[in-house]
Every structure is written in structure tokens, then in C-alpha cells.
N, C-alpha and C. Protein backbone atom coordinates (compact mmCIF):
# COMPACT_ATOMS: atom_id res chain seq x y z
N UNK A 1 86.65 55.12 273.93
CA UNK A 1 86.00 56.26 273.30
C UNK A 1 84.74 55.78 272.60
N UNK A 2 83.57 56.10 272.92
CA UNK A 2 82.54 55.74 272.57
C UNK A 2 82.42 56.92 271.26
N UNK A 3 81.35 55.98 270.13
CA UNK A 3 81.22 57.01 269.15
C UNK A 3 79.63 56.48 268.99
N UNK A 4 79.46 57.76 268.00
CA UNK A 4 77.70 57.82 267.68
C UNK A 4 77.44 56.81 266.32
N UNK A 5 76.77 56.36 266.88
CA UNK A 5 76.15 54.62 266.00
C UNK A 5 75.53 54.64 265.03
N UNK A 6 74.32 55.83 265.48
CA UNK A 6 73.43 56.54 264.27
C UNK A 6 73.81 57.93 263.58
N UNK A 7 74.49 57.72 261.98
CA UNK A 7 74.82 58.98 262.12
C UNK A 7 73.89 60.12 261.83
N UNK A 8 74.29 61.26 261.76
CA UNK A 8 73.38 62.27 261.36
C UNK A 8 72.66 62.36 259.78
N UNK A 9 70.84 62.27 260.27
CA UNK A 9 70.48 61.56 258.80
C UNK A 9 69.28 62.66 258.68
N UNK A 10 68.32 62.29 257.65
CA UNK A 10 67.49 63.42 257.40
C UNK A 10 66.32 62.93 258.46
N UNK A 11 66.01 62.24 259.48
CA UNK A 11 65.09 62.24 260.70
C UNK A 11 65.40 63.06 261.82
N UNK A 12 66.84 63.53 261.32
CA UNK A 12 67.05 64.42 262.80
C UNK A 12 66.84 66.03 262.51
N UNK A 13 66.57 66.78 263.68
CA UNK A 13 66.46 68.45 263.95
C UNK A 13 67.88 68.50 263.70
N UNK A 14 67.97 69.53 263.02
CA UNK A 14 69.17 70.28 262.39
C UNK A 14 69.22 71.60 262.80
N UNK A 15 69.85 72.47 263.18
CA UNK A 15 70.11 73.41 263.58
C UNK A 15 71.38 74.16 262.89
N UNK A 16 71.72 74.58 261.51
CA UNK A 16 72.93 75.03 261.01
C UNK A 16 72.73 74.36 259.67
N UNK A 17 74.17 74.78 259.10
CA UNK A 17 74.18 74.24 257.79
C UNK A 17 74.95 73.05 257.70
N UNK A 18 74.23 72.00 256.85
CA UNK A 18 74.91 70.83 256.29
C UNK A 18 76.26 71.10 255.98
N UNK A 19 77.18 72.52 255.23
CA UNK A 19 78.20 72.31 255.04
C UNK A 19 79.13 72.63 256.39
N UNK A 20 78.73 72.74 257.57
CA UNK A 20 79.35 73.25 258.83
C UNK A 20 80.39 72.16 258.70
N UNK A 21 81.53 72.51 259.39
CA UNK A 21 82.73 71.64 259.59
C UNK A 21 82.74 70.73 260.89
N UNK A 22 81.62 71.13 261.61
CA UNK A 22 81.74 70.32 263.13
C UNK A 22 79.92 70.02 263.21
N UNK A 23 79.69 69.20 263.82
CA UNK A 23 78.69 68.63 264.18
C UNK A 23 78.48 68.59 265.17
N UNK A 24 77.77 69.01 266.29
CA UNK A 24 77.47 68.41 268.03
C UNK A 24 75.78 68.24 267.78
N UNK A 25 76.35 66.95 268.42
CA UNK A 25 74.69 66.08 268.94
C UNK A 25 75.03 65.86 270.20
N UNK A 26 73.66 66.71 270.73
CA UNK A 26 73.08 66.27 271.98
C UNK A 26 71.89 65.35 272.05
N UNK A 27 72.60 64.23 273.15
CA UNK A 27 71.15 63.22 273.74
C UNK A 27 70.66 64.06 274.89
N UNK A 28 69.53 64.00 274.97
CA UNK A 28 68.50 64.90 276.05
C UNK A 28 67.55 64.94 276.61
N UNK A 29 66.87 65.67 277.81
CA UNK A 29 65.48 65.35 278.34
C UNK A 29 65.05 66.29 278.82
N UNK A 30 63.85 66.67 278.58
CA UNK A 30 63.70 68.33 278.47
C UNK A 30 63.69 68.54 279.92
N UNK A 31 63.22 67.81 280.95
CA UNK A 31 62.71 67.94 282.10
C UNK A 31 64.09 67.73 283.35
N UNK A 32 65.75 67.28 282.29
CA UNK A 32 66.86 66.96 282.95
C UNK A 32 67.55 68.44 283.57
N UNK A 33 67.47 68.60 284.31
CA UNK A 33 68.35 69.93 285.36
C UNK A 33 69.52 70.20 284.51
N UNK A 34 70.44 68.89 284.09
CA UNK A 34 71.59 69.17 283.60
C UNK A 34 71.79 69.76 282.34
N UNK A 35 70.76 68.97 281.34
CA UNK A 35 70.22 69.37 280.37
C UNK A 35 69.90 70.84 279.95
N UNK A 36 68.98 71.57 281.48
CA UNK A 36 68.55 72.53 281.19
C UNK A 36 69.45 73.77 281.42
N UNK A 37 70.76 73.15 281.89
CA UNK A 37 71.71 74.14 282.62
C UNK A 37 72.39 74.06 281.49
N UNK A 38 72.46 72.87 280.26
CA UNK A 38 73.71 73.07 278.95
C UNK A 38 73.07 73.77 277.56
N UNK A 39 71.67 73.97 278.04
CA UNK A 39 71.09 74.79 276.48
C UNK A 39 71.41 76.30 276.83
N UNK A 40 71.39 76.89 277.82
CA UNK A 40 72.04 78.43 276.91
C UNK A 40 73.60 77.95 276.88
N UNK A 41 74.36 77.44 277.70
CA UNK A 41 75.54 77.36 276.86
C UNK A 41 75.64 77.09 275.48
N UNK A 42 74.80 75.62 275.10
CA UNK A 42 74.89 75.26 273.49
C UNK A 42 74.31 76.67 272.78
N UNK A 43 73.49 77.35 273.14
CA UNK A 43 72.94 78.86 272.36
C UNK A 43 73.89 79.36 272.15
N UNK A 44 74.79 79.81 272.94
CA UNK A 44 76.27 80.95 273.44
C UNK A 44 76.85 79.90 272.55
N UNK A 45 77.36 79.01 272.53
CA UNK A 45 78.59 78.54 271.64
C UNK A 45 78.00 78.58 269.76
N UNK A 46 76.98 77.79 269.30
CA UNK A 46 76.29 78.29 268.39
C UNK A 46 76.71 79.69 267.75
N UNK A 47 76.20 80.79 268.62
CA UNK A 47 76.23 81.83 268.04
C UNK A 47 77.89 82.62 267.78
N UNK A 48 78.50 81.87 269.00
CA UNK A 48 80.13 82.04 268.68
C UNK A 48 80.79 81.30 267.47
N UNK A 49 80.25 80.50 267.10
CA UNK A 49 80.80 79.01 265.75
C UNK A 49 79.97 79.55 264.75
N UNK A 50 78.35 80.26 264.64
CA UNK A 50 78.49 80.59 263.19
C UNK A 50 77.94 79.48 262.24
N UNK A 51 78.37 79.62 261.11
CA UNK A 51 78.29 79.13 260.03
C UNK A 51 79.08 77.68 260.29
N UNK A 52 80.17 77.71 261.02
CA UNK A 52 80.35 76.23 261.52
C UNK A 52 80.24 75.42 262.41
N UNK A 53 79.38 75.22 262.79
CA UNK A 53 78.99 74.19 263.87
C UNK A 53 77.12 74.15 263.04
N UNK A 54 76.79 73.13 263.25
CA UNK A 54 75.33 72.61 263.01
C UNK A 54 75.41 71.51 264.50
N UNK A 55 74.32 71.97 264.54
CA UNK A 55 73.75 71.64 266.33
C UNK A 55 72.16 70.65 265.86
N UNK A 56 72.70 69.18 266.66
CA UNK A 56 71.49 68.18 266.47
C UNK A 56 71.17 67.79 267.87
N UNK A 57 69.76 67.82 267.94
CA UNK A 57 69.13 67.48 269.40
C UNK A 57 68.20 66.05 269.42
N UNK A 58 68.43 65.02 270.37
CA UNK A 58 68.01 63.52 269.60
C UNK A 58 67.76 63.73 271.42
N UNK A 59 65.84 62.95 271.15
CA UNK A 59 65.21 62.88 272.66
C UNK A 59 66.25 61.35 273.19
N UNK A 60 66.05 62.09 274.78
CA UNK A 60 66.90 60.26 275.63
C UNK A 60 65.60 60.56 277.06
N UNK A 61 64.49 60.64 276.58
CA UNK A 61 64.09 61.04 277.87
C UNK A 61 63.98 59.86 279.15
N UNK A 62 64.21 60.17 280.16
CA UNK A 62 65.05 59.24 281.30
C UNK A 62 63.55 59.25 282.11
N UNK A 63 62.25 58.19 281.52
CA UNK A 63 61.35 58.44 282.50
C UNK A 63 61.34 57.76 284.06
N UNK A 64 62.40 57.60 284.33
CA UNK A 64 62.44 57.07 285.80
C UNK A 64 62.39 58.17 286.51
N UNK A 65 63.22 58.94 286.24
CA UNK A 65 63.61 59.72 286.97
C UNK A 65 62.96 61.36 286.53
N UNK A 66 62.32 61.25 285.40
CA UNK A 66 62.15 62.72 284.98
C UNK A 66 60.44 62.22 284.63
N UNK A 67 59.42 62.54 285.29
CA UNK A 67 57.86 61.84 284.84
C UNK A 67 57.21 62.80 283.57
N UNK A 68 57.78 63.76 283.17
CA UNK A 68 57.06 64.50 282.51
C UNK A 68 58.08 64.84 281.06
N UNK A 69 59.64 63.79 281.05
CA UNK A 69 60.21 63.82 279.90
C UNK A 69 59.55 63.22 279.03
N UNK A 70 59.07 62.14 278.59
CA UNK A 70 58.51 61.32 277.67
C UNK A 70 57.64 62.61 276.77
N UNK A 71 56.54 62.87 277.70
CA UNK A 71 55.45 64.06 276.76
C UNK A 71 56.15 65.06 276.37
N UNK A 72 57.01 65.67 277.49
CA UNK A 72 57.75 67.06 276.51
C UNK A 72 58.78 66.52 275.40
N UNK A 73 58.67 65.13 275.41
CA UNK A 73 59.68 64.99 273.82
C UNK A 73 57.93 64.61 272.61
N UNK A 74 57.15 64.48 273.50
CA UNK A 74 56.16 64.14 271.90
C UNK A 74 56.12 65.67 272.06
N UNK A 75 55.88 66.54 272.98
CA UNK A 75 55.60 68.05 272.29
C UNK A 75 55.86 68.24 271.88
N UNK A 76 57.30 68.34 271.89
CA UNK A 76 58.27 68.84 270.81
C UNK A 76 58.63 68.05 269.58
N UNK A 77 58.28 67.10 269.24
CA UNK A 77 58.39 66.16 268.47
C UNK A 77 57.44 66.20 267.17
N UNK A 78 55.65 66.59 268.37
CA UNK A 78 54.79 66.66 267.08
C UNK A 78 54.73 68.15 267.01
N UNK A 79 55.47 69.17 267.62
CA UNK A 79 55.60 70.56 266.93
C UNK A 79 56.50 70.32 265.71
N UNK A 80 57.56 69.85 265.86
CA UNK A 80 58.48 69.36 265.09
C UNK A 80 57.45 68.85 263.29
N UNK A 81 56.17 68.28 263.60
CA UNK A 81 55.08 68.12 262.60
C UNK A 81 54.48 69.42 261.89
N UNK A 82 54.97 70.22 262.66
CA UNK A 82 54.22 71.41 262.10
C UNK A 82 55.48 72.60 261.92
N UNK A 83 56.68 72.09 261.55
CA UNK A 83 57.23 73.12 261.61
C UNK A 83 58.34 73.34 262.84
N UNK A 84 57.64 73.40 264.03
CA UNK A 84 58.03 74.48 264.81
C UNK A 84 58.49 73.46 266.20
N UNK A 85 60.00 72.32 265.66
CA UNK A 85 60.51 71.81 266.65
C UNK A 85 61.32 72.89 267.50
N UNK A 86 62.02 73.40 266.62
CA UNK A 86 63.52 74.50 267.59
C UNK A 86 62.18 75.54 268.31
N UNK A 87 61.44 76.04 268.11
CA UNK A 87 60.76 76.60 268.86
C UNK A 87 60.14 76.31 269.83
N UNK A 88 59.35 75.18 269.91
CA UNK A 88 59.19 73.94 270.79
C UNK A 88 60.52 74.02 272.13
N UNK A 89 61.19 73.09 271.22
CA UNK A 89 62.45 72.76 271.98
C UNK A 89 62.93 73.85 273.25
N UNK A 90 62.81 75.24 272.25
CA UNK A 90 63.50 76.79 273.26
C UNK A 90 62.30 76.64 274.67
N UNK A 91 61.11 76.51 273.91
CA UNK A 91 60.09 76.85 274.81
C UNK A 91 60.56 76.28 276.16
N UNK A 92 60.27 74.62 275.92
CA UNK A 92 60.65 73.84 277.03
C UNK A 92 61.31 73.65 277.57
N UNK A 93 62.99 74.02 277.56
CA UNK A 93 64.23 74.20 277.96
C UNK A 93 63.92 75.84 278.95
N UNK A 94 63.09 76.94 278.50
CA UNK A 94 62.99 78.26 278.77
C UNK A 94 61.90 77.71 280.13
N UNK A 95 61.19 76.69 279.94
CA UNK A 95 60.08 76.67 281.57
C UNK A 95 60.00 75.20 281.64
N UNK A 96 61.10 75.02 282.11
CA UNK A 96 61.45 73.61 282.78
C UNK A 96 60.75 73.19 283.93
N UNK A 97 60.73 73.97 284.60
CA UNK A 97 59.43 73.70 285.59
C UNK A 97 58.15 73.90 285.52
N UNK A 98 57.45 73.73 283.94
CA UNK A 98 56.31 73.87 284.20
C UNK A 98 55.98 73.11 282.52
N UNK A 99 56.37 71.73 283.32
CA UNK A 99 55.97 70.90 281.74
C UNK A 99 54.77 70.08 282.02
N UNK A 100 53.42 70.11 282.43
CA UNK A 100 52.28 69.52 283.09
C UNK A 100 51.97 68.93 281.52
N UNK A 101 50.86 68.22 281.28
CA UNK A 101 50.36 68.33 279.67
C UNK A 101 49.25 70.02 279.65
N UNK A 102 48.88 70.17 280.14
CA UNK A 102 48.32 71.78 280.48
C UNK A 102 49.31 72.64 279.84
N UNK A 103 50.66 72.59 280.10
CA UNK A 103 51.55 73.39 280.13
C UNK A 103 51.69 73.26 278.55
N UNK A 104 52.04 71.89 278.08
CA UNK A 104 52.57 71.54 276.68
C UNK A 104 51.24 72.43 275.92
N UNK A 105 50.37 72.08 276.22
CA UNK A 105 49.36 72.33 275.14
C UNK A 105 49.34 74.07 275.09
N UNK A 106 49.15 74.58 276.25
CA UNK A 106 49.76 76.17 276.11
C UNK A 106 50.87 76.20 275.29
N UNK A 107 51.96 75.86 275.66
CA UNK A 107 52.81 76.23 274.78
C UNK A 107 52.49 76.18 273.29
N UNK A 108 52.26 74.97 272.81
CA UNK A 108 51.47 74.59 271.45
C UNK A 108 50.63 76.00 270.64
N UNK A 109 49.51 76.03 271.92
CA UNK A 109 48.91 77.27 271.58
C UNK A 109 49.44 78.62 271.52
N UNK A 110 50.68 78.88 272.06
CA UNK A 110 51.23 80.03 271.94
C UNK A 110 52.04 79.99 270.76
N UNK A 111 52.62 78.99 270.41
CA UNK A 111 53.38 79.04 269.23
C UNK A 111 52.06 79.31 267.68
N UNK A 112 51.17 79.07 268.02
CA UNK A 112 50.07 79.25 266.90
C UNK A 112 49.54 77.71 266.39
N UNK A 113 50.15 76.49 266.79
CA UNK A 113 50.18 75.51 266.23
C UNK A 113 48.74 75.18 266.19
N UNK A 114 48.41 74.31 265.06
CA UNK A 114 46.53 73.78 264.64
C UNK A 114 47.07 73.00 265.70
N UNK A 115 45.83 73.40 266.77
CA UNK A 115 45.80 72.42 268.13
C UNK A 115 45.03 71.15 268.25
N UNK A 116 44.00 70.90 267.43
CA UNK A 116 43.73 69.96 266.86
C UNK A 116 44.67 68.88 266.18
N UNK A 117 45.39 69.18 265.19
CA UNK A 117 45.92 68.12 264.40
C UNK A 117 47.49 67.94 265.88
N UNK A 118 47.73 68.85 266.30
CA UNK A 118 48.52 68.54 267.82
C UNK A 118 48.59 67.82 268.61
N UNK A 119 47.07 67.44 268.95
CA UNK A 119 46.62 66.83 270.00
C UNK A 119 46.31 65.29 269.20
N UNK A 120 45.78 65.29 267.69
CA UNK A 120 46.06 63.66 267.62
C UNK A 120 47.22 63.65 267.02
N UNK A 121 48.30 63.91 266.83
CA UNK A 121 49.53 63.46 266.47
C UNK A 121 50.31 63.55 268.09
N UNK A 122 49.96 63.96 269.38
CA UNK A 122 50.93 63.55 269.96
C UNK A 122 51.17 62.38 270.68
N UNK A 123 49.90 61.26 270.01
CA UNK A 123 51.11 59.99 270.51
C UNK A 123 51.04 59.18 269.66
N UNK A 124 50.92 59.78 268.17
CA UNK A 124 51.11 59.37 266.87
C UNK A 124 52.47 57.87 267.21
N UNK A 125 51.85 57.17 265.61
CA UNK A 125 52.88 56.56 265.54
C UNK A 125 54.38 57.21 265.23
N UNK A 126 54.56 58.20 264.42
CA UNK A 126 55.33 58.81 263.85
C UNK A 126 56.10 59.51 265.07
N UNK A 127 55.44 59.99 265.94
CA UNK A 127 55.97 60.95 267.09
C UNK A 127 56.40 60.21 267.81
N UNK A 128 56.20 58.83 268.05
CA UNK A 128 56.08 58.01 269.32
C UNK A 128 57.71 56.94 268.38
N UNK A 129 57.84 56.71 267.01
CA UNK A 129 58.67 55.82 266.62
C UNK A 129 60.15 56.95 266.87
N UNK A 130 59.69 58.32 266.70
CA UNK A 130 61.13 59.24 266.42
C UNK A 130 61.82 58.75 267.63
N UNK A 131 61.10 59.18 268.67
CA UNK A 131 61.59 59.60 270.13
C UNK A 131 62.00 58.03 270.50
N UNK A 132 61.39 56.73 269.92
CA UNK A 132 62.15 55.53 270.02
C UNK A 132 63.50 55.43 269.63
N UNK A 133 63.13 56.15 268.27
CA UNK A 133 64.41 55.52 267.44
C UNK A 133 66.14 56.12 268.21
N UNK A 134 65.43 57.59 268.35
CA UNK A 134 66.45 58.37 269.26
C UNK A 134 67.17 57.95 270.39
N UNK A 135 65.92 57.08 271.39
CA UNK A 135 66.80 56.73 272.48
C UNK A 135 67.19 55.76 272.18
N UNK A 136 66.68 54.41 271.51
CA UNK A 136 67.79 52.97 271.05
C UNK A 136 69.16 53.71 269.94
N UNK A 137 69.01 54.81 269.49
CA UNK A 137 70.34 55.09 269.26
C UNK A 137 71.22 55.66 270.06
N UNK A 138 70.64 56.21 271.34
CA UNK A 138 72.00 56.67 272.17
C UNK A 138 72.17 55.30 272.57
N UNK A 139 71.69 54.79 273.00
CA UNK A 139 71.86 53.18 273.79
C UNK A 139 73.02 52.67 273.37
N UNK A 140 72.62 52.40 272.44
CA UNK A 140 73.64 51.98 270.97
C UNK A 140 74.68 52.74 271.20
N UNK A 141 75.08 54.24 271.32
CA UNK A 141 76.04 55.04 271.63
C UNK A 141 76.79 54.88 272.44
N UNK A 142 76.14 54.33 273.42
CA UNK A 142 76.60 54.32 275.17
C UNK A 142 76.32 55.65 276.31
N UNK A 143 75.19 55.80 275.73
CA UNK A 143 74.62 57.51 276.79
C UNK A 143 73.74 56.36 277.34
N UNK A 144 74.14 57.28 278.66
CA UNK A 144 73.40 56.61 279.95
C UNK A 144 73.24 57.90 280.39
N UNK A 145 72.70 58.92 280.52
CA UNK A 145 72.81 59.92 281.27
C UNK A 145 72.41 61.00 279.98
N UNK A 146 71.66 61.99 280.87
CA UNK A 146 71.75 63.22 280.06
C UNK A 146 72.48 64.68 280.87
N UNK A 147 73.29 65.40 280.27
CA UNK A 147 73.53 65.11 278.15
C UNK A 147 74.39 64.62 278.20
N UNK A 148 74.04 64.34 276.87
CA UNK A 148 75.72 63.45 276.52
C UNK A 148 75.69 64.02 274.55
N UNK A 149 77.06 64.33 275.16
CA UNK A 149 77.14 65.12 273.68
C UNK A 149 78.38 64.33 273.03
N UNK A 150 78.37 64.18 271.16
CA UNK A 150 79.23 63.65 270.48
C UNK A 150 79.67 65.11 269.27
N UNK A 151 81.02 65.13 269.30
CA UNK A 151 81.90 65.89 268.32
C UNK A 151 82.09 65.35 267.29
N UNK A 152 81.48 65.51 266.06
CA UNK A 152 81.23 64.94 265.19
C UNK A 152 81.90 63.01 264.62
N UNK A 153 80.59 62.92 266.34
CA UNK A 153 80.29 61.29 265.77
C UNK A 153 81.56 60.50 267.09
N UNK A 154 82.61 61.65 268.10
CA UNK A 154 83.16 60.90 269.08
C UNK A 154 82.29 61.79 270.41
N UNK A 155 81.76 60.68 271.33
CA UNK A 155 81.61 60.96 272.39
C UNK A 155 82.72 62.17 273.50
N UNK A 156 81.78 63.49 273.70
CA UNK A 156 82.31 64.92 274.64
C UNK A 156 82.27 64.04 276.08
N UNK A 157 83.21 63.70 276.50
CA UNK A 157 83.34 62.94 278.00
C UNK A 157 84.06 63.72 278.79
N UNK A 158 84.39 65.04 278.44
CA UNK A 158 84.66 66.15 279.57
C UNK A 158 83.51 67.01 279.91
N UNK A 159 83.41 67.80 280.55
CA UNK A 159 82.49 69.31 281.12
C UNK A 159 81.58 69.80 279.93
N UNK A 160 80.39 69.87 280.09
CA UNK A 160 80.04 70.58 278.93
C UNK A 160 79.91 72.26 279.71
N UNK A 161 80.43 72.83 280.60
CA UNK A 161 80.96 73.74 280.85
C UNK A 161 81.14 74.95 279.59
N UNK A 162 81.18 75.99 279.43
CA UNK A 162 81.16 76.51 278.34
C UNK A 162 82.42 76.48 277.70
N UNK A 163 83.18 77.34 278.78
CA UNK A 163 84.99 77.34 277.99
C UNK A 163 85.23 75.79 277.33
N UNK A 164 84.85 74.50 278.66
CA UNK A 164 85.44 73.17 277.42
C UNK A 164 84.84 73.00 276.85
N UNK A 165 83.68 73.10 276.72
CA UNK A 165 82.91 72.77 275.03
C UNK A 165 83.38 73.33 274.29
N UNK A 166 83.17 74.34 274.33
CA UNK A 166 84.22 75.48 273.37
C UNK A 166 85.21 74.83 272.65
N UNK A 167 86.38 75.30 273.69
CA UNK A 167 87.68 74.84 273.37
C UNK A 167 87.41 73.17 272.49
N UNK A 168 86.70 72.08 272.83
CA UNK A 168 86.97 70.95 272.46
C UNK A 168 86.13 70.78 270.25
N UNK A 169 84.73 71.74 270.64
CA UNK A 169 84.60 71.91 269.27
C UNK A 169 85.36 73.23 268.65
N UNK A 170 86.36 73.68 269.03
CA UNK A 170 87.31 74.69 268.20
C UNK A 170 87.92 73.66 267.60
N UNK A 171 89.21 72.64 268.59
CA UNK A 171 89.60 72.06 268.56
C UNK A 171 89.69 71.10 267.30
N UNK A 172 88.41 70.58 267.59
CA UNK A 172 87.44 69.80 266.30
C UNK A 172 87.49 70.40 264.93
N UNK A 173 87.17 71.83 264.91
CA UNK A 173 87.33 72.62 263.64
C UNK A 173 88.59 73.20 263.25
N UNK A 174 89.40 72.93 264.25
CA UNK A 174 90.90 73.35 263.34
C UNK A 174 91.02 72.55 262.80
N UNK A 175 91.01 71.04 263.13
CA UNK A 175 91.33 69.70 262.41
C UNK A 175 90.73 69.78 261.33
N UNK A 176 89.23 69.88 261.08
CA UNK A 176 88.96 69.51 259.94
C UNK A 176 89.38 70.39 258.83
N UNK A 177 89.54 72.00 259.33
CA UNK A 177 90.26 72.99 258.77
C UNK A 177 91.48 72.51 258.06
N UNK A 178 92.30 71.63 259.08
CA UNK A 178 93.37 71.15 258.16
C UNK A 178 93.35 70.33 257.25
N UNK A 179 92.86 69.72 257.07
CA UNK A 179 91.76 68.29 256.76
C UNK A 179 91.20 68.77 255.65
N UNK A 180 90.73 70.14 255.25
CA UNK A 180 89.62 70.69 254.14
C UNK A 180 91.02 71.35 253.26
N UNK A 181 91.85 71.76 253.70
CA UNK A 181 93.17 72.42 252.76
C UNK A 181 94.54 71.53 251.94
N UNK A 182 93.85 71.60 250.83
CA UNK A 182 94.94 70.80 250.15
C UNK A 182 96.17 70.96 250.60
N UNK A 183 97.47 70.25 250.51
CA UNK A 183 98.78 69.68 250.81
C UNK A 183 99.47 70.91 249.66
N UNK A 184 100.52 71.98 250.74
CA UNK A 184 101.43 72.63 249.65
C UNK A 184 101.82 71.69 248.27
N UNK A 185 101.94 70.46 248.65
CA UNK A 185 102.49 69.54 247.24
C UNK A 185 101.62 70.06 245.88
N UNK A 186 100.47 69.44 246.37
CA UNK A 186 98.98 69.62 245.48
C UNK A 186 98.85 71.08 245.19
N UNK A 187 99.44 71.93 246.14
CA UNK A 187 98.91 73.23 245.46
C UNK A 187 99.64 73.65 244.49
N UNK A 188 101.17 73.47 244.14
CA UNK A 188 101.85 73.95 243.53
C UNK A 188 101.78 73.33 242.08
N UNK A 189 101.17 72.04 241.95
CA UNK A 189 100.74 71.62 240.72
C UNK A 189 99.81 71.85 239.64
């Protein structure tokens, strides 16, 4: 059972509240098929979990095989500078086939972003160390592949399919459910 090496710290996109009872981090690549087939599921489960689940997205972009992951993680990375990573993020997951740098910078511009300070922060040091730090921490994890998702901090090595994701972060939150409720002993004292 592989677990997550780096835990969840204040460099990462957050999506939910700190007090959520479950955690899922996805490693990812905007330009990965598989990837792009598990973000409306992660949307759909999100909006089913609520207030518990907080959803973290950490770049793994796979440039062998994907030529245009690397830039769509600084896009989203130096939107992420201005605010507007999860928007970013939707964008590029929403037109997977059309991540050119042409494309990024539209997008940029549609979101409203100062396209200027955009264009020199995207291969900033800052933009360029995140998206490092991200993939030597899945490494570290043991993701070889995207996605690869961890339940707060153990590697999802079944389907990210909707029903088993589901089911496996319910799963996750009954436990800690039990886990958060004092012991009849303790209560009666």
C-alpha cells in the first residue's frame, strides 16, 4: 500500500474545507485522456460529499507521452498567481484538445487574467519549482501513471469509476466519523 509522502500543506490547490473529514489528492496531466475522463466524476462526487471531502490537485505532467502537459500545468499554475487556479484547471480539463500555447493564453484572456504579468510568470521560477515539487512528490508516492489518487494520504488502487470512488471515500468518512465520536465510556462521564 503505497501512501502520500508529501502531505497536504499550504503550496497545494485546495478545493473544500480544511475541516473536511476526507481528503482526495489527485496526481495529474491536463492533456491525460484518463485524467480527463476522472474530472467530472471528481466534480459529481465533490458535490455529493459536500462539506466533507476537500479535493487537492498536484501537476504529474507525463511529457513523454503528453507534449503539451508541462505548459498546461504552468497555465494553470501561474493562473493559480492570480487567483484563478480552479478556474484554470476547469478550463483545461473542459478543452483537452485544444491546449496549443495559443490556446493557454486565450484561455488566460478569457478568464480576465493581467496577460502581461501571465506571460512573464509562466516559466517563472515559482511556477516552474511548484509543478517540480509536485511531480518529485508523486515519485516519492509511487504514481507512475495518471491519475493516481490517495484517500487521505493511502494510495486509491481500484477504479476511479464513479460508484468506487464513491463508495471507497464514503468508506473513508464513516471511519473517521467513528474516529471523531467519543467512546460511550467518555460520554457518560
Amino acid at each position: 500500500m503505497s501512501r502520500l509522502i508529501v502531505p497536504v500543506n499550504e503550496r497545494d490547490h485546495i478545493h473544500g474545507l480544511d475541516t473536511a473529514l476526507v481528503t482526495l489528492v489527485e496526481y495529474g496531466d491536463y492533456e491525460c485522456p484518463h485524467c480527463g475522463a476522472a474530472y467530472p466524476i471528481v466534480k459529481r462526487i465533490e458535490k455529493k460529499m459536500g462539506d466533507n471531502l476537500r479535493f487537492v490537485f498536484r501537476n504529474f505532467p507525463l511529457t513523454e507521452s503528453h507534449p503539451h502537459a508541462l505548459h498546461a500545468a504552468q497555465a494553470v499554475e501561474d493562473a493559480g498567481l492570480q487567483g484563478q487556479f480552479w478556474a484554470m484547471h476547469d478550463m483545461l480539463f473542459e478543452n483537452q484538445d485544444r491546449l496549443e500555447d495559443d490556446d493557454l493564453l486565450g484561455y488566460a484572456d478569457e478568464l480576465n487574467l493581467d496577460l502581461k504579468k501571465w506571460q512573464r510568470d509562466f516559466s517563472s521560477e515559482a511556477v516552474v519549482n511548484k509543478i517540480e515539487q509536485d511531480f518529485s512528490g508523486g515519485i516519492r508516492s509511487g504514481v507512475n501513471g495518471t491519475p493516481t489518487f490517495f484517500i487521505n494520504g493511502v494510495r486509491h488502487d481500484d477504479s476511479f469509476e464513479y460508484s468506487v470512488l464513491l463508495a471507497a471515500l464514503q468508506e473513508e468518512l464513516a471511519v473517521q466519523k467513528r474516529h471523531a465520536r467519543p467512546s460511550k465510556a467518555l460520554r457518560g462521564k
